[in-house]
N, C-alpha and C. Protein backbone atom coordinates (compact mmCIF):
# COMPACT_ATOMS: atom_id res chain seq x y z
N UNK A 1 -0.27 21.08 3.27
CA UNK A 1 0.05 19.75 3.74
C UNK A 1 -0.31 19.67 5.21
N UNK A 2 -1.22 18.73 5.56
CA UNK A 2 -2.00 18.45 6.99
C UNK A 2 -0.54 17.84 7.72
N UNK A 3 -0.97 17.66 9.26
CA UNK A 3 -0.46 16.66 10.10
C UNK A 3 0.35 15.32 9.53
N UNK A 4 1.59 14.95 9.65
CA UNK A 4 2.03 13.31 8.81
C UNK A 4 1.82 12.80 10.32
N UNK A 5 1.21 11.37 9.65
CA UNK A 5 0.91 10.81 10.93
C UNK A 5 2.08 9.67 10.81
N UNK A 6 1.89 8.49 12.08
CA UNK A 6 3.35 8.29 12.11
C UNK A 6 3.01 6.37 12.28
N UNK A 7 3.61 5.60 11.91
CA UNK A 7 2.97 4.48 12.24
C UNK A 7 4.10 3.36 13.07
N UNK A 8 3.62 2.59 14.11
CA UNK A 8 4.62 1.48 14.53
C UNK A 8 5.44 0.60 14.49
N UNK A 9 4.68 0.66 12.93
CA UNK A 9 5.81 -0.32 12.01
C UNK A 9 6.66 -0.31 10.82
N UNK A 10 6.72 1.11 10.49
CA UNK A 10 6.62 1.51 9.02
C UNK A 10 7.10 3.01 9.24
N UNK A 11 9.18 3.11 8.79
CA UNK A 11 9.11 5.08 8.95
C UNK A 11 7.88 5.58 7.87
N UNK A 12 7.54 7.15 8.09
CA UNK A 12 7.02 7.70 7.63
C UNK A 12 7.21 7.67 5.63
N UNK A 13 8.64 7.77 5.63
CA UNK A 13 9.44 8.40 4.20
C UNK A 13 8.53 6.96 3.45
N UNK A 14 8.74 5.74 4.13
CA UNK A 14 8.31 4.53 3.35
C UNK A 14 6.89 4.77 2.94
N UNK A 15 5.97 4.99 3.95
CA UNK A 15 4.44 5.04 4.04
C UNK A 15 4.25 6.14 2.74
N UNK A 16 5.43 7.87 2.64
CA UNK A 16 4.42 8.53 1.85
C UNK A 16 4.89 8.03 0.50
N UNK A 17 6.13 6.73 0.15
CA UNK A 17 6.32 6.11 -1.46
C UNK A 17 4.88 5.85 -1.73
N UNK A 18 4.68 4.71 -0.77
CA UNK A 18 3.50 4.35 -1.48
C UNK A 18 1.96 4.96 -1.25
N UNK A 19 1.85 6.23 -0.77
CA UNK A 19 0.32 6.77 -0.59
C UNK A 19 -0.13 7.23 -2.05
N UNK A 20 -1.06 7.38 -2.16
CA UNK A 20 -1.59 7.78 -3.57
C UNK A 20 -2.03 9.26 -3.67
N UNK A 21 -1.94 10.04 -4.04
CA UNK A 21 -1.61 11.75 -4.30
C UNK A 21 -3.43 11.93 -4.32
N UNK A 22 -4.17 12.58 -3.20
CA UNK A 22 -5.67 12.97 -3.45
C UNK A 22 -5.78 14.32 -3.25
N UNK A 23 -6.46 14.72 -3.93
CA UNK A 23 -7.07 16.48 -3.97
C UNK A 23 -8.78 16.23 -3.28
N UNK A 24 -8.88 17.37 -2.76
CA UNK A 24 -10.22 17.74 -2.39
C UNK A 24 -11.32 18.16 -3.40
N UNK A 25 -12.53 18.08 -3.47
CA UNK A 25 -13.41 18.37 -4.23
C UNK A 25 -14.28 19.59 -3.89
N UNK A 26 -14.51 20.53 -4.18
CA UNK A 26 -15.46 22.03 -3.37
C UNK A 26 -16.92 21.95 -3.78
N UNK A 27 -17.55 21.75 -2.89
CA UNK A 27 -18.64 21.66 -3.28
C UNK A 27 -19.92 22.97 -3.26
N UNK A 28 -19.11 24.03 -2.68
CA UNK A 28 -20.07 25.31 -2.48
C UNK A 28 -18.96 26.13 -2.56
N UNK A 29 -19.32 27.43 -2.55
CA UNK A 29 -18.74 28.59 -2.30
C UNK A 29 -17.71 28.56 -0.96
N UNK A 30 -16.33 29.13 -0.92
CA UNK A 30 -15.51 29.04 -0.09
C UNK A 30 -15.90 29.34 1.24
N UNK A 31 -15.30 29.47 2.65
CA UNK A 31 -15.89 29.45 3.60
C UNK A 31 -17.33 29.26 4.19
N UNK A 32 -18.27 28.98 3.33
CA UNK A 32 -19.74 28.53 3.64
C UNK A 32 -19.81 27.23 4.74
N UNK A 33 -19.20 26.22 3.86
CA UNK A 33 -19.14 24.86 4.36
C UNK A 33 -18.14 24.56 5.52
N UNK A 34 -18.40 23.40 5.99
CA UNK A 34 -17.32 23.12 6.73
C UNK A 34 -16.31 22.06 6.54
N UNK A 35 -14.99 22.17 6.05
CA UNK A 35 -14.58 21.11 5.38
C UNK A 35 -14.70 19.95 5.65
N UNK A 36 -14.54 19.45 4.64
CA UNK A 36 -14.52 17.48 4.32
C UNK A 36 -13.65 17.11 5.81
N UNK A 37 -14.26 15.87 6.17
CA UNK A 37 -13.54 15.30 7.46
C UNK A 37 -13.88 13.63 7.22
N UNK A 38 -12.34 13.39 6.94
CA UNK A 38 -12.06 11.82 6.13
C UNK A 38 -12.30 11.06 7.81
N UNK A 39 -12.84 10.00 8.28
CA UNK A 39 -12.94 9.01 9.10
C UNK A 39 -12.75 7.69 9.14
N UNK A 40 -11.99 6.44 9.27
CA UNK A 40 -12.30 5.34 9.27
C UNK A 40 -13.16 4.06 10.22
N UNK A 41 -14.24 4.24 9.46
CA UNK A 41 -15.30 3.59 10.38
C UNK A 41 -15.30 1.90 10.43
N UNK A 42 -15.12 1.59 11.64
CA UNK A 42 -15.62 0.40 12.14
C UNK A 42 -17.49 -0.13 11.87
N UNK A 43 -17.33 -1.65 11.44
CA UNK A 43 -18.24 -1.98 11.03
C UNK A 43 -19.51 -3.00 12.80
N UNK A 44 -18.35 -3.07 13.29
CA UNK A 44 -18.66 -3.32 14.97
C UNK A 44 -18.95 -2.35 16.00
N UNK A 45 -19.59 -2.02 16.75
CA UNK A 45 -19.98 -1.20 18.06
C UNK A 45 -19.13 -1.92 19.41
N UNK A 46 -19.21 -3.56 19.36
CA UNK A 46 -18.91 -3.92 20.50
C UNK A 46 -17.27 -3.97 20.49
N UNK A 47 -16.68 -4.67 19.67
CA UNK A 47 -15.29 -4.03 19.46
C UNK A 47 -14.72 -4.07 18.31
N UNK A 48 -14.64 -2.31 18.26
CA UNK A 48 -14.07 -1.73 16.64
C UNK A 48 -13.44 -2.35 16.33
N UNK A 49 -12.35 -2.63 16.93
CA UNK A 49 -10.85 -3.14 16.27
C UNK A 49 -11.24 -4.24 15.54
N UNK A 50 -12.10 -4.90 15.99
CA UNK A 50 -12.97 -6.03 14.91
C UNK A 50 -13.13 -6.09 14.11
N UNK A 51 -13.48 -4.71 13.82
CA UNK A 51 -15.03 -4.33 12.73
C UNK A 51 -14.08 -4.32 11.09
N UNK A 52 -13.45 -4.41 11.16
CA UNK A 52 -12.47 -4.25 9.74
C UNK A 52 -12.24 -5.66 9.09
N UNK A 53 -12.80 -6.47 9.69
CA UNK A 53 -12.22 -8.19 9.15
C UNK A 53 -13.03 -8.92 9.12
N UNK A 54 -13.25 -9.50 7.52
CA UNK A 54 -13.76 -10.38 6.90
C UNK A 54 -14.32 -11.65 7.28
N UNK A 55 -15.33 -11.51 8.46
CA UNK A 55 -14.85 -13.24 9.23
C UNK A 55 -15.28 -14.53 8.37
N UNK A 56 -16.01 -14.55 7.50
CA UNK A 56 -15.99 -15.10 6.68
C UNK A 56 -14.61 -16.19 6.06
N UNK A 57 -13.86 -15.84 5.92
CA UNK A 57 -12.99 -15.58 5.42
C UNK A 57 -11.49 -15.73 5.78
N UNK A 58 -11.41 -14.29 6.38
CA UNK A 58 -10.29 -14.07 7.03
C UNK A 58 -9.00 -14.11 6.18
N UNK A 59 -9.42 -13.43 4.89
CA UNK A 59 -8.06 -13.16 3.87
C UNK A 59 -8.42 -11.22 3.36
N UNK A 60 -9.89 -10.89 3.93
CA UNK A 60 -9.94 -9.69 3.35
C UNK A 60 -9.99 -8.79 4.48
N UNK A 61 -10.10 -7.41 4.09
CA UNK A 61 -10.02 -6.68 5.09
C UNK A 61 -10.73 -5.15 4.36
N UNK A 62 -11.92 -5.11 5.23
CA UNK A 62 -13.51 -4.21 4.57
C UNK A 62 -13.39 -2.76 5.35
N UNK A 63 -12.63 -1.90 4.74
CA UNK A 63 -12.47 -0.42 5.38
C UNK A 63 -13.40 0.39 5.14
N UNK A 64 -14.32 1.04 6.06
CA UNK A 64 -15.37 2.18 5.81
C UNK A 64 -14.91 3.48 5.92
N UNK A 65 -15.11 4.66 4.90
CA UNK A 65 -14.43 5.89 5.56
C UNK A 65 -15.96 6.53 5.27
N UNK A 66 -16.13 7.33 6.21
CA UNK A 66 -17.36 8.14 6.31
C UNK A 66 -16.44 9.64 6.62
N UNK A 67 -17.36 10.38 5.33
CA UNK A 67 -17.07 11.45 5.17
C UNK A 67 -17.96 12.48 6.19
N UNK A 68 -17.44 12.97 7.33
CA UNK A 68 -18.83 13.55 8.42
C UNK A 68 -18.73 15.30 8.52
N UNK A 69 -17.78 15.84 6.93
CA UNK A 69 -17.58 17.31 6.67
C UNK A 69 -18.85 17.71 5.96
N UNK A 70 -18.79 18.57 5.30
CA UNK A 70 -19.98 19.21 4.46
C UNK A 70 -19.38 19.38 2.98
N UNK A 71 -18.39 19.12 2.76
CA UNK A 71 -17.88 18.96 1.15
C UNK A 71 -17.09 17.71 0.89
N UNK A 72 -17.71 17.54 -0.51
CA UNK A 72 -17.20 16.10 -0.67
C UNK A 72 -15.48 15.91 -0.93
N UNK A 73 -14.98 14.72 -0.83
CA UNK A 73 -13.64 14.87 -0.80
C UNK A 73 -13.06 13.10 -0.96
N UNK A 74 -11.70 13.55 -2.24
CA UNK A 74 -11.27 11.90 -2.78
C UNK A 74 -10.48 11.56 -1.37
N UNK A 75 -10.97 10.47 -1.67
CA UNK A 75 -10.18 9.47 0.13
C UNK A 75 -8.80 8.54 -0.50
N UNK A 76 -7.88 8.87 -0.23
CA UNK A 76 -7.11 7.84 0.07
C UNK A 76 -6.45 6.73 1.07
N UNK A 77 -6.50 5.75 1.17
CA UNK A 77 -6.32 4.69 2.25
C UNK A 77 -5.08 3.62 1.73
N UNK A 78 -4.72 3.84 3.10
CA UNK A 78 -3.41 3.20 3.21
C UNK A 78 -3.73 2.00 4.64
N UNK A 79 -3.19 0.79 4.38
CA UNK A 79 -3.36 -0.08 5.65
C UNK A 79 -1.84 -0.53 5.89
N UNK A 80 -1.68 -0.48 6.77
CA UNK A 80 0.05 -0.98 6.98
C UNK A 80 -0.14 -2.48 8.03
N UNK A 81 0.23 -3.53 7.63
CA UNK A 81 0.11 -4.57 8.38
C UNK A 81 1.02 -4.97 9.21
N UNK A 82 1.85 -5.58 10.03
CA UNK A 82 2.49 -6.02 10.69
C UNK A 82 2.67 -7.52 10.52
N UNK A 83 3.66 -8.34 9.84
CA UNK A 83 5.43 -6.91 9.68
C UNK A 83 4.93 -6.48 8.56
N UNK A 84 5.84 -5.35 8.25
CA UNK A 84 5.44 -4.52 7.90
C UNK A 84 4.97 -4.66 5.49
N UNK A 85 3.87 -4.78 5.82
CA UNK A 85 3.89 -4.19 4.31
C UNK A 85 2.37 -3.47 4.10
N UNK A 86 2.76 -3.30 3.43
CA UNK A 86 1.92 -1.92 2.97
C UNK A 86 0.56 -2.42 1.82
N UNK A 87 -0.91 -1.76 2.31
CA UNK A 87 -1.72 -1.92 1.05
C UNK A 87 -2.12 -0.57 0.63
N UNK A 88 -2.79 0.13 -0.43
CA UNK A 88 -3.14 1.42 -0.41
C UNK A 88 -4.56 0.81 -1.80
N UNK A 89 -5.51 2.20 -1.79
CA UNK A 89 -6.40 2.11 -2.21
C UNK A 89 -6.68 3.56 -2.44
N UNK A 90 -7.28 3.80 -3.81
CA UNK A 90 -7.84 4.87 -4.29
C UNK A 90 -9.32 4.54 -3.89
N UNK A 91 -9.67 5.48 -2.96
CA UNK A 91 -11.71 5.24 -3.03
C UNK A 91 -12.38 6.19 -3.63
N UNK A 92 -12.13 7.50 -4.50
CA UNK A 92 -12.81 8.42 -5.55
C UNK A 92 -13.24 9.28 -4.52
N UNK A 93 -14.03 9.64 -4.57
CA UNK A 93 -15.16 10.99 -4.43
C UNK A 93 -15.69 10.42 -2.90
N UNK A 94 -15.75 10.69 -1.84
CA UNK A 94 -16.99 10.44 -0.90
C UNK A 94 -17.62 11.94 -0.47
N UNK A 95 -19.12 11.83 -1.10
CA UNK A 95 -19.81 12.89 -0.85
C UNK A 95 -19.89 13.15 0.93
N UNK A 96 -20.50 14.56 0.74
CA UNK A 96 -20.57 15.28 2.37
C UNK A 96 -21.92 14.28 3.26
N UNK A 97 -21.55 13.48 4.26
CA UNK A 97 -22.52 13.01 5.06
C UNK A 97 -22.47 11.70 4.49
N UNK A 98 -21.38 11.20 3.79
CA UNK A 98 -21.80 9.84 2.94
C UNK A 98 -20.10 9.44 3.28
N UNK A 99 -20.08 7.82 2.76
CA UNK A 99 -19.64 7.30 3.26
C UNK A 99 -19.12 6.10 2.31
N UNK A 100 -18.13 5.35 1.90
CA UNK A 100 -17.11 4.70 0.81
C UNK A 100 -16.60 3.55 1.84
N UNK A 101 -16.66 2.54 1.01
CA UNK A 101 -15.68 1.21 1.47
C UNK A 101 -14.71 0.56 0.76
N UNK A 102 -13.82 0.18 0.64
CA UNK A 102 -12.64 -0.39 0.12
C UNK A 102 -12.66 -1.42 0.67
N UNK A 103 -12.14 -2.72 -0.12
CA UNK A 103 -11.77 -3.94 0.52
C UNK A 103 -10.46 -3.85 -0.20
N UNK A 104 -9.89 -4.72 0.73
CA UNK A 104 -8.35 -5.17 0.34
C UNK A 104 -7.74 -6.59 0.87
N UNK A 105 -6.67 -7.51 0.38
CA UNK A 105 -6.43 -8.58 0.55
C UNK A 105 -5.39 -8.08 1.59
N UNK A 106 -5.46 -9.00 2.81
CA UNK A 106 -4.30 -9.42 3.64
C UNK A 106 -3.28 -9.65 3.36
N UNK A 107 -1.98 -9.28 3.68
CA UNK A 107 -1.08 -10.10 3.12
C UNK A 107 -0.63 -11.35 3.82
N UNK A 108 -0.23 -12.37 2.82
CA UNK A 108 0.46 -14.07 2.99
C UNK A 108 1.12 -13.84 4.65
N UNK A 109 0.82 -14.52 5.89
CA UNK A 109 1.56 -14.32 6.29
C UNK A 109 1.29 -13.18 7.74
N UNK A 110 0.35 -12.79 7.27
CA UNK A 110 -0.05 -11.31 8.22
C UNK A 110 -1.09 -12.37 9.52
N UNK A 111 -1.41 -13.24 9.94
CA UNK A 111 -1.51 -14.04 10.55
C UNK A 111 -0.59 -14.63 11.70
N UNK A 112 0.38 -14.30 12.82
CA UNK A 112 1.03 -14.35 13.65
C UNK A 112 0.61 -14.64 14.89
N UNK A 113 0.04 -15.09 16.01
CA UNK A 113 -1.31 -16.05 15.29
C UNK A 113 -2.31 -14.75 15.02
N UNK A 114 -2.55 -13.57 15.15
CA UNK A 114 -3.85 -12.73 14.69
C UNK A 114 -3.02 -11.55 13.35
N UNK A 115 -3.82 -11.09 12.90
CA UNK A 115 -3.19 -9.98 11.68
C UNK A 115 -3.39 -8.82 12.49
N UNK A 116 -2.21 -7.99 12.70
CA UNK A 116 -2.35 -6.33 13.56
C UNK A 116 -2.39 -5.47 12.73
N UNK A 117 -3.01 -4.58 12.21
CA UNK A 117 -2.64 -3.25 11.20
C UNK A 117 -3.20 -2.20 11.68
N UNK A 118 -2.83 -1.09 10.90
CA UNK A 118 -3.30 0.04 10.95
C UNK A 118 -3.44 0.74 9.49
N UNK A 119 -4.78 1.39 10.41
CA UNK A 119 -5.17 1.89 9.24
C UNK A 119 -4.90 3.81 9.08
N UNK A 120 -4.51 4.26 7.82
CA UNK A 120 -4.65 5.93 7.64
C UNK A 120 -5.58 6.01 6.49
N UNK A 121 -6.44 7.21 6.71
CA UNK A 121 -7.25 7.91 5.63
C UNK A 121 -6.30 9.11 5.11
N UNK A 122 -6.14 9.57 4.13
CA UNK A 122 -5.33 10.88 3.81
C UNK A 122 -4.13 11.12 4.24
N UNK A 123 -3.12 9.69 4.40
CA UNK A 123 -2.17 10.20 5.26
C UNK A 123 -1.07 11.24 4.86
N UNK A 124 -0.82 11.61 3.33
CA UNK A 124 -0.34 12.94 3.27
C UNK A 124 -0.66 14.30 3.69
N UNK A 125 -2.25 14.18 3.80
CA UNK A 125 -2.95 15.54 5.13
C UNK A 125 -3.34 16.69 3.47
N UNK A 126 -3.49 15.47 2.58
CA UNK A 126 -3.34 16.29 1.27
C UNK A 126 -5.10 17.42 1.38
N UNK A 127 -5.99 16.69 1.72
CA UNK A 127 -7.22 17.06 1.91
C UNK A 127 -7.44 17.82 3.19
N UNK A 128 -7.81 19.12 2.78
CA UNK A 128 -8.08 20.07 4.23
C UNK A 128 -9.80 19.20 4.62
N UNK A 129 -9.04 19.47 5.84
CA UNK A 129 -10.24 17.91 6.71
C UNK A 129 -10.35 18.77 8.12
N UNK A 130 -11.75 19.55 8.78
CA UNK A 130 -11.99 20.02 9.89
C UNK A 130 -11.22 19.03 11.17
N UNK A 131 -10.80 18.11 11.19
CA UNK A 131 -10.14 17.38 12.32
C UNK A 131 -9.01 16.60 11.35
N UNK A 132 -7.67 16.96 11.59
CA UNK A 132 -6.72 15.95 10.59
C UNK A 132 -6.27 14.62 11.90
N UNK A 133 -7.16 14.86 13.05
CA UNK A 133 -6.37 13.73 14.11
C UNK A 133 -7.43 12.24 14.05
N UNK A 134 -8.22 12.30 13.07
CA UNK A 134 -9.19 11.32 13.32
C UNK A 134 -9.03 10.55 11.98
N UNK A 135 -8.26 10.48 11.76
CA UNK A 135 -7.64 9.37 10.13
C UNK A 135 -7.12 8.33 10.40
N UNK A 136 -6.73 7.85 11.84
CA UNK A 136 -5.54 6.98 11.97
C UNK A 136 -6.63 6.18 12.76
N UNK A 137 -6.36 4.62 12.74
CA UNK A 137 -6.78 3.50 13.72
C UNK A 137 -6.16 2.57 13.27
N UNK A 138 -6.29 1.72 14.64
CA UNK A 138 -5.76 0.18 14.73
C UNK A 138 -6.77 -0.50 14.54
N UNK A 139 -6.44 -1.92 14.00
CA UNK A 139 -7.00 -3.07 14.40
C UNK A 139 -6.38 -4.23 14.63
N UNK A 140 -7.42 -5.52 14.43
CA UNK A 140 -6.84 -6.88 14.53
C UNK A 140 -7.75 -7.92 13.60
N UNK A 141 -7.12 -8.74 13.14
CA UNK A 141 -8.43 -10.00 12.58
C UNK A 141 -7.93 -10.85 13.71
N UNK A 142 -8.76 -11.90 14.42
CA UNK A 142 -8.59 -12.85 15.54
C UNK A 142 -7.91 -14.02 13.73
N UNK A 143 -6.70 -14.77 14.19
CA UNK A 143 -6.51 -15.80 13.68
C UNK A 143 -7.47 -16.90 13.32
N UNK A 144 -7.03 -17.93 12.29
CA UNK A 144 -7.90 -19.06 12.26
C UNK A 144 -7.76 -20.22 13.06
């Protein structure tokens, strides 16, 4: 069991009810590789915190996790919104050097005037991941 990471709005005990239970996948012979390393990537350069929201829209919310280990590995994602409720997502398999997106609905309400969340990849630390400190980010959707 990795690092529990910890969130602003949400004790921990609540966050691991609802995480979804992921195992790692081996893709070579033991110590060869370098393990799977779960990431959540921003779809913006100029500002990340952006990069996660639907502007279109502005009811969805488009999570990238790029896998940047050398063995592939199941991602689980959890978004915690402010106030507090919770979304989670099974994303399967993301191969080594490759990379998985999940969308998920906002919740009713998550609009104050902007939606704040955060996001975890693996937040049970279930997946041995060469960096377990790079799973966690914030964002924002700008209001309508």
């Amino acid at each position: 069991m990795g690092t529990r990471k910890t969130s602003r709005w949400i004790d921990w005990a609540h966050l691991a009810v609802v995480a979804l239970a992921v195992s790692a996948a081996c893709s070579g012979p033991a110590g060869r590789d370098r393990p799977a390393d779960l990431v959540p990537v921003s779809t913006r350069t100029d500002l990340a915190s952006l990069g996660f929201c639907d502007t279109a829209d502005n009811v969805m919310l488009s999570v990238t996790v790029a896998n940047t280990g050398e063995i592939a590995a199941e991602a689980t994602l959890v978004i915690v919104f402010e106030p507090p409720e919770i979304r989670a997502a099974r994303m399967g398999s993301i191969g080594a050097g490759l990379s998985g997106t999940a969308t998920l609905q906002m919740p009713p309400g998550c609009f104050n005037p902007d939606c704040d969340f955060e996001i975890f990849v693996d937040p049970l630390g279930d997946v041995a991941e060469s960096d377990e400190g790079n799973n966690h980010t914030t964002g924002r959707c700008i209001g309508p």
